[in-house]
Protein backbone atom coordinates (compact mmCIF):
# COMPACT_ATOMS: atom_id res chain seq x y z
CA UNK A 1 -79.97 -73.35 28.05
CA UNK A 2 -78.62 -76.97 28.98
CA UNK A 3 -80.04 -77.76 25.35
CA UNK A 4 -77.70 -75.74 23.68
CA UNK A 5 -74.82 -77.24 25.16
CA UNK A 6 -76.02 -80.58 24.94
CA UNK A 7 -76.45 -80.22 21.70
CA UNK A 8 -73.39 -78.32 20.44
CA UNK A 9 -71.60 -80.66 22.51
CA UNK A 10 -72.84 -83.83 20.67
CA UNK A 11 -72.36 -82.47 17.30
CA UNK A 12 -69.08 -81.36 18.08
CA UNK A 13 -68.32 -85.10 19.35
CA UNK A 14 -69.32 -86.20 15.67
CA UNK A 15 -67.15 -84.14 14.42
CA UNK A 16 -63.39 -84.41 16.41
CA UNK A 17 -64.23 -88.12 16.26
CA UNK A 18 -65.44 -87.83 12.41
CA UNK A 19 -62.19 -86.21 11.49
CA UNK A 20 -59.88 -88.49 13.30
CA UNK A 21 -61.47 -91.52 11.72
CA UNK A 22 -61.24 -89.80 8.24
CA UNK A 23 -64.54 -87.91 7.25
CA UNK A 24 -63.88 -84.52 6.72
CA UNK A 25 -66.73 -82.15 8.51
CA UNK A 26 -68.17 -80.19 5.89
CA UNK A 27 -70.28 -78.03 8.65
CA UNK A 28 -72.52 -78.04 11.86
CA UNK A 29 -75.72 -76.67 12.73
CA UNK A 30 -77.72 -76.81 16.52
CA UNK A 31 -80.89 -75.35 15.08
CA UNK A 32 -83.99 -75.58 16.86
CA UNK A 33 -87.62 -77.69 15.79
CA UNK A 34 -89.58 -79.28 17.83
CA UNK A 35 -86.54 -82.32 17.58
CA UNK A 36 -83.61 -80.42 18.95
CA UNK A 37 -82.02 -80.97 16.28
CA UNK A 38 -78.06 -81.14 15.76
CA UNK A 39 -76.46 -81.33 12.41
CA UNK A 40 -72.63 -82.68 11.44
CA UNK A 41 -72.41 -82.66 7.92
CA UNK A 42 -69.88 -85.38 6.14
CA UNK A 43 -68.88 -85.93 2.21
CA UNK A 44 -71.33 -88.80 0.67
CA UNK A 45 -70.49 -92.17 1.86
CA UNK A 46 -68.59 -93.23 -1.58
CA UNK A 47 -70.34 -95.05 -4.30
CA UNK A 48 -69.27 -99.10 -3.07
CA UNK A 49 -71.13 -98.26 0.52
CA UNK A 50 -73.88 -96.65 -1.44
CA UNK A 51 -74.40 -99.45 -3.45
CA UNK A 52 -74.05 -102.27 -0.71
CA UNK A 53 -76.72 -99.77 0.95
CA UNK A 54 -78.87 -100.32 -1.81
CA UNK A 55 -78.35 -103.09 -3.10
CA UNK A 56 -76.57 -105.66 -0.34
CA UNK A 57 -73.87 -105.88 -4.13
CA UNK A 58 -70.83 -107.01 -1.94
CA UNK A 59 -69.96 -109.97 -0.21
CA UNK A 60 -66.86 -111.00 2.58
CA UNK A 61 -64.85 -112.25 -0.41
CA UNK A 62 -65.37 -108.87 -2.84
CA UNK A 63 -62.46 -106.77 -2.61
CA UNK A 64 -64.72 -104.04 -1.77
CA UNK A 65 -66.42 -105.47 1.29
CA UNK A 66 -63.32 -104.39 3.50
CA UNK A 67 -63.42 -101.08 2.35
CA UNK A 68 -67.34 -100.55 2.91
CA UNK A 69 -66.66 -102.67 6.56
CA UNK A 70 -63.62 -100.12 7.60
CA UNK A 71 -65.86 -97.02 6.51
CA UNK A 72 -69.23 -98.74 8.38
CA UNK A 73 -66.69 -99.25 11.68
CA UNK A 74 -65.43 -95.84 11.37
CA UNK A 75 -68.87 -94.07 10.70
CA UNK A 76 -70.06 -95.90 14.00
CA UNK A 77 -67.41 -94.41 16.26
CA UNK A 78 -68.18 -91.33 14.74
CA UNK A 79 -71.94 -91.43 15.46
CA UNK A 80 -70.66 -92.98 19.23
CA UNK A 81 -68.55 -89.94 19.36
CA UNK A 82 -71.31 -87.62 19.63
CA UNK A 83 -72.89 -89.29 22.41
CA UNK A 84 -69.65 -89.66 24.21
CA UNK A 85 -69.14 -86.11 24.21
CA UNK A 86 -73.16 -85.25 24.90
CA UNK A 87 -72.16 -87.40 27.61
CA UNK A 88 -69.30 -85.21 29.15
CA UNK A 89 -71.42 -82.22 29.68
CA UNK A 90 -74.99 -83.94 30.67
CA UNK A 91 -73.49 -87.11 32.85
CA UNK A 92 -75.45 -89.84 30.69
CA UNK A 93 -75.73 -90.89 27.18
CA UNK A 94 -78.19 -90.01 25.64
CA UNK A 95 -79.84 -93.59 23.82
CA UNK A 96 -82.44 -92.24 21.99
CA UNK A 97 -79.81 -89.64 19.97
CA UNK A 98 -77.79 -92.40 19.41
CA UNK A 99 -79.97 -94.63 17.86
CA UNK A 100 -80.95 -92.22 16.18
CA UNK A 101 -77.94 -91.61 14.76
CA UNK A 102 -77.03 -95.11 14.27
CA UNK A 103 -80.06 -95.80 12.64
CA UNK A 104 -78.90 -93.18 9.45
CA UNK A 105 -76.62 -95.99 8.27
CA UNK A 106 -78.77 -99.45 9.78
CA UNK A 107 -78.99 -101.08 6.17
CA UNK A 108 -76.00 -101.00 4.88
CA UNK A 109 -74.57 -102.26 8.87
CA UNK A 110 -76.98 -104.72 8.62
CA UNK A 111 -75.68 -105.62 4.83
CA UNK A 112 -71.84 -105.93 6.21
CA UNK A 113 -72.09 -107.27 9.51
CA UNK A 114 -75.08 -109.82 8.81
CA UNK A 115 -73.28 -111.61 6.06
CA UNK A 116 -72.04 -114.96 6.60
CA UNK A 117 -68.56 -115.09 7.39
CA UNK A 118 -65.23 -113.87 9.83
CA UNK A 119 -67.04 -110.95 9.98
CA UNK A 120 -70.82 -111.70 10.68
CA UNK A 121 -72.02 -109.99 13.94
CA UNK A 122 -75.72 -110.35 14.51
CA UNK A 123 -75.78 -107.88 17.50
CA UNK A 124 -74.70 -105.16 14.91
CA UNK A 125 -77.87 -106.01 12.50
CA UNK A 126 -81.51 -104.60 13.65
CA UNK A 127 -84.10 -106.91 14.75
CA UNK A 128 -87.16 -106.25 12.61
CA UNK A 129 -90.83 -106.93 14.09
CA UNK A 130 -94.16 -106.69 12.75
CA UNK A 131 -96.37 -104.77 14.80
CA UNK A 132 -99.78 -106.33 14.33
CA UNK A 133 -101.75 -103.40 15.89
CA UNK A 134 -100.04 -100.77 13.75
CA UNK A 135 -100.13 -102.91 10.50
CA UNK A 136 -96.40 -102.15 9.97
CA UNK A 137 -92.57 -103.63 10.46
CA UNK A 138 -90.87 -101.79 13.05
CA UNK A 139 -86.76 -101.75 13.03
CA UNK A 140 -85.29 -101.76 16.92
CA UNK A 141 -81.69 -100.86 17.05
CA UNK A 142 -81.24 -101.60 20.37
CA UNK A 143 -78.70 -104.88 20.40
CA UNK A 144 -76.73 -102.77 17.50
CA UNK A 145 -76.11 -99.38 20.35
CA UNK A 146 -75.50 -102.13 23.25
CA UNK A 147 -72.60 -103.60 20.76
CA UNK A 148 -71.32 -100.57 19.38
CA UNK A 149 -70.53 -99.40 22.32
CA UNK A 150 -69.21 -102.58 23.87
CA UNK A 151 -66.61 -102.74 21.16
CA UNK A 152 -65.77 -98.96 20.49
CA UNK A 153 -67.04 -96.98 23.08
CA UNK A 154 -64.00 -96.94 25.06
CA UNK A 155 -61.77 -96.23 22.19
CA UNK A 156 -63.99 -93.40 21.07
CA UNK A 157 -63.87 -91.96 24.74
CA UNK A 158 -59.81 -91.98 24.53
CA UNK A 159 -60.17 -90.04 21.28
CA UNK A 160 -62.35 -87.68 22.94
CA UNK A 161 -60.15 -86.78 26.15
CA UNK A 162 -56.44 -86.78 23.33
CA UNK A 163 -58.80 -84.14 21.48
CA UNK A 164 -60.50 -82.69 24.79
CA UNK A 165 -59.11 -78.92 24.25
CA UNK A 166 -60.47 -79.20 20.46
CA UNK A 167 -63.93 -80.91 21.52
CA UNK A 168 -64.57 -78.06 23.48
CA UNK A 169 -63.54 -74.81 21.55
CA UNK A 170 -66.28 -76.40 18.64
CA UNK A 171 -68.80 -77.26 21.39
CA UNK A 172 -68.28 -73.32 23.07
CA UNK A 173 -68.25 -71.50 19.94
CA UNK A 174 -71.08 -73.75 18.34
CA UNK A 175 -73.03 -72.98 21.36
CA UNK A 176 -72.97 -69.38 20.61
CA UNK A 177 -73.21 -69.03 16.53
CA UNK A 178 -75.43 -72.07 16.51
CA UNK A 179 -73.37 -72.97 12.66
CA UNK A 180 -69.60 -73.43 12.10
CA UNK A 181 -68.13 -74.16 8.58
CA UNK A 182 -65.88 -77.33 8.24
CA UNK A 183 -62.65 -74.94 7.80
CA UNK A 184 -64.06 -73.68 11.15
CA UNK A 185 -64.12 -76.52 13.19
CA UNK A 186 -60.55 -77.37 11.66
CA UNK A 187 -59.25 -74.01 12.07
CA UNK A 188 -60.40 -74.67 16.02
CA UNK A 189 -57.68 -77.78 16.35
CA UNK A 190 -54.99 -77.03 18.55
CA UNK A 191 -51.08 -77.88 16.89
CA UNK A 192 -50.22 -81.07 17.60
């Protein structure tokens, strides 16, 4: 089932990328609902992100702000890197996925990136709308996938081919267990 790979393939992507930008993989899951849905579990983002995800606590001139920017910018290649690697097996990238995906860490993007100052990028905040007819605000991440991947996708996609053999021994045996543990998928890493 094209599904299966598709999906094993993606959360593999998230993954190889994930651990060469620095978050560990704790585990991955395909498991099957209605949503197709592919799991790559990371540590929690640490407590500064979490807090400028609450809170919007850190501004360009906080010492922390660099530190939450780096981990937002390397989170986003990871996220890119499993629709690079859907990519590779299915011929396109699948937008939908990756807005979904991109839209697990929107706020606190939107609460680095839509700051004022040297690093203030509108096209990586949401654009919020009010839908009159449904009575409700409705968050389109649209301009924030179009710039992700116009800054990063072609560095992810180098990361992806360097790490080809590995992308695929996680997205074949995936495919067949359905769950690998994190010592799994590192276990799977050819020597370098």
């Amino acid at each position: 089932m094209d599904e299966d790979l598709y999906s094993a393939a993606r959360v593999a992507g998230h993954a190889v990328v994930g651990e060469v930008m620095g978050f560990a993989c704790q585990g991955l899951t395909i498991r099957w609902t209605n949503q197709e849905l592919g799991v790559c579990r990371w540590p929690p983002m640490p407590g500064p992100v979490f807090e400028q995800l609450q809170f919007e606590r850190y501004g360009p001139k906080d010492p922390e702000f660099l530190e939450i920017r780096d981990w937002v910018v390397r989170r986003i290649k990871s996220y890119l890197g499993g629709a690079i690697a859907e990519a590779q097996f299915s011929g396109v990238i699948n937008l939908p996925w990756l807005t979904t995906d991109l839209n697990m860490i929107s706020v606190v993007t939107r609460n680095v990136f839509g700051q004022p100052g040297e690093h203030f990028d509108e096209l990586l905040t949401s654009e919020i709308f009010y839908d009159i007819d449904l009575g409700l605000e409705i968050e389109d991440l649209s301009r924030v996938v179009h710039r992700a991947r116009q800054l990063w996708e072609e560095e992810v996609r180098s990361v992806l081919v360097e790490q080809e053999p590995w992308l695929t021994s996680i997205t074949d045996l995936l495919e067949q267990r359905k769950t690998l543990s994190g010592p799994e998928v590192r276990s799977l890493r050819p020597p370098a």
